[in-house]
Protein backbone atom coordinates (compact mmCIF):
# COMPACT_ATOMS: atom_id res chain seq x y z
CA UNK A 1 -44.28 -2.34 35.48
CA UNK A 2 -43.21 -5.10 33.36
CA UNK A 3 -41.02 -2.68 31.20
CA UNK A 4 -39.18 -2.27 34.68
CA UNK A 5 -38.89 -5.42 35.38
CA UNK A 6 -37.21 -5.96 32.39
CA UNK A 7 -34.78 -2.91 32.41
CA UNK A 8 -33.43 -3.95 35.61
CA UNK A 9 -32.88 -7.40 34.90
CA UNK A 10 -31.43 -6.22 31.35
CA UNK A 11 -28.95 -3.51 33.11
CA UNK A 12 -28.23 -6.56 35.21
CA UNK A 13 -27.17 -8.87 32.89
CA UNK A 14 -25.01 -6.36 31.32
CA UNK A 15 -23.46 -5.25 34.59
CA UNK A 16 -22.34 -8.82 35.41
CA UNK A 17 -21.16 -9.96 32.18
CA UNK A 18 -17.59 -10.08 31.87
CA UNK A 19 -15.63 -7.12 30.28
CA UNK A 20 -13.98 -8.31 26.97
CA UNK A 21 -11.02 -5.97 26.14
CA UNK A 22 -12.06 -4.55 22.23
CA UNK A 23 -8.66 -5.93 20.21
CA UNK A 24 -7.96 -4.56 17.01
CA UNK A 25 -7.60 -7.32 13.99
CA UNK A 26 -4.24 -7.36 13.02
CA UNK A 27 -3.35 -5.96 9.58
CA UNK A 28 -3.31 -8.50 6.87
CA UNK A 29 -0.37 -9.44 4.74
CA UNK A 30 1.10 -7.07 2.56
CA UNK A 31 2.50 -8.97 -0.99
CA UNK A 32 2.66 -6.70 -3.97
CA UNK A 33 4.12 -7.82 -7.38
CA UNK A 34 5.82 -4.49 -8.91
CA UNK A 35 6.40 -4.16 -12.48
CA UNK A 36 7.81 -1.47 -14.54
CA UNK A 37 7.90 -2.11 -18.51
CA UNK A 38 9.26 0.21 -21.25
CA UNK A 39 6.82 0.67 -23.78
CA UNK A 40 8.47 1.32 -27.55
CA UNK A 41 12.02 0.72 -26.12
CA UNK A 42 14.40 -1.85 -27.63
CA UNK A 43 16.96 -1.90 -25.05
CA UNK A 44 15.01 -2.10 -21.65
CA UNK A 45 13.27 -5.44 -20.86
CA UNK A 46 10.37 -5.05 -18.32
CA UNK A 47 11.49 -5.72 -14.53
CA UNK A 48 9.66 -6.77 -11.84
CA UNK A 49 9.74 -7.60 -8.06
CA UNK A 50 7.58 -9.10 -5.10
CA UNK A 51 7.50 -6.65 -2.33
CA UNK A 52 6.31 -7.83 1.10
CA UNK A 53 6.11 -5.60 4.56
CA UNK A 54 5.54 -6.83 7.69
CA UNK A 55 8.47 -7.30 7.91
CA UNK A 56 9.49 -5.77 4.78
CA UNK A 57 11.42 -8.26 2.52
CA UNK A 58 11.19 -9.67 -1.07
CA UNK A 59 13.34 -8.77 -4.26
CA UNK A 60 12.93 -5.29 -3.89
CA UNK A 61 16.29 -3.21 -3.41
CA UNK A 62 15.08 -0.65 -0.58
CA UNK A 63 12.16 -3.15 0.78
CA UNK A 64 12.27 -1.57 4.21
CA UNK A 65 12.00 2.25 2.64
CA UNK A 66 8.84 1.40 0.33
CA UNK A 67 7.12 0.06 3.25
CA UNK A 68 7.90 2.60 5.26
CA UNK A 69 6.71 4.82 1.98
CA UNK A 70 3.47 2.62 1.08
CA UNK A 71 2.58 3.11 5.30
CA UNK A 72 2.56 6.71 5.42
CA UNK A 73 0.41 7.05 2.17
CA UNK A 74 -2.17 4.24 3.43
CA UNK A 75 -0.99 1.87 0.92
CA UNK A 76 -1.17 4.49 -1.73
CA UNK A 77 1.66 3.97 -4.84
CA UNK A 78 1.86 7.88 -6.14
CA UNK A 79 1.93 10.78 -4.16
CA UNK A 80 -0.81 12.95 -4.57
CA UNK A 81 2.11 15.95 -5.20
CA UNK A 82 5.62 14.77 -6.56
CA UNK A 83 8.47 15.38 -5.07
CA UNK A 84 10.38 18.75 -5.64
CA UNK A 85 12.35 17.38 -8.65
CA UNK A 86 13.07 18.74 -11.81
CA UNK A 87 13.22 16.54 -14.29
CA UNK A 88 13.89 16.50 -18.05
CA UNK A 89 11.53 16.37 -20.98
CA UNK A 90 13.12 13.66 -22.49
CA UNK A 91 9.90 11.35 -23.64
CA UNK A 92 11.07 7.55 -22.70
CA UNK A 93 7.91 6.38 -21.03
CA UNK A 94 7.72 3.63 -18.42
CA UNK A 95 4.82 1.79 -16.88
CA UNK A 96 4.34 1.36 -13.58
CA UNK A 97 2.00 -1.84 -12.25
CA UNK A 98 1.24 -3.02 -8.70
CA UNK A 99 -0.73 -5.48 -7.94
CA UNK A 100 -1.26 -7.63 -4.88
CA UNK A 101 -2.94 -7.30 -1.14
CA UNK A 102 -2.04 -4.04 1.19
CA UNK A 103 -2.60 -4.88 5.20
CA UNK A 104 -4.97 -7.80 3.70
CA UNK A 105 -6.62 -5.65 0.98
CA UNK A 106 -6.95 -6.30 -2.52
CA UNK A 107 -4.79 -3.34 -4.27
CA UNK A 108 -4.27 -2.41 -8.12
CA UNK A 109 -2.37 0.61 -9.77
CA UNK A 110 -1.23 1.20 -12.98
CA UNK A 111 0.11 4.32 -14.32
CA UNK A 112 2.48 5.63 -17.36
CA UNK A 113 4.81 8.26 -16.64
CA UNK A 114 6.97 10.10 -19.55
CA UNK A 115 10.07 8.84 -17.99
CA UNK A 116 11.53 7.73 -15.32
CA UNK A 117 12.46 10.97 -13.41
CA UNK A 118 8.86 11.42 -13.59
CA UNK A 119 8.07 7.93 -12.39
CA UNK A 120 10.87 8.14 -9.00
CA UNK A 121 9.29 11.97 -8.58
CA UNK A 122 5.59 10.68 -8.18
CA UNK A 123 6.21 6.92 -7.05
CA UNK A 124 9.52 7.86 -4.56
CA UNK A 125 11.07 4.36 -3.52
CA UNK A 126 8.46 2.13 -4.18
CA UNK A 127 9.43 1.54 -7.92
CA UNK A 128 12.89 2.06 -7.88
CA UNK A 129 14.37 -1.25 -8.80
């Protein structure tokens, strides 16, 4: 009997308390430093931008693409197949760094690529400053 007691006066508490509408937490910021160096190249100096979204802005060239790009891969920087591109075999390798918070969440990527055809093909907008 006491368990009953209790049950009711549990389910009673619950039906009176007041109904708190479940809110999703806003995303956190999104800042990412981008950096593309040259290894073994005299003539290109490394480059390198802040990218922010939400709303997208920053240094970058086509901000509001690579947020648009970085959204639909869940803050991923390569695609997991490149785009249809063909691309050379010339061998002029270029680095391609990210670092910085996605929706609030710390976020690292580095990756060579044999050139830069290779890089735009795998990366899409997000590195092409």
């Amino acid at each position: 009997m006491p368990h009953l007691v209790a049950s009711v006066l549990a389910g009673a508490a619950f039906a009176l308390a007041p109904a708190v509408p479940a809110v999703a937490a806003a995303p956190g910021p999104t800042v990412v430093r981008l950096t593309l160096t040259f290894p073994g190249s005299d003539t290109s100096a490394a480059r390198s931008v802040v990218l922010f979204c939400e709303p997208p802005r920053g240094g970058h060239p086509a901000a509001a693409r690579a947020c648009a790009e970085l959204a639909r891969s869940g803050g991923r920087f390569e695609r997991t197949e490149p785009s249809p591109t063909v691309c050379t075999l010339e061998y002029a390798p270029v680095v391609a760094e990210a670092e910085g918070t996605w929706r609030g969440r710390p976020v690292m990527f580095r990756r060579e690529y044999p050139n830069q055809c290779a890089l735009r093909a795998y990366t899409g907008t997000v590195f092409a400053f």
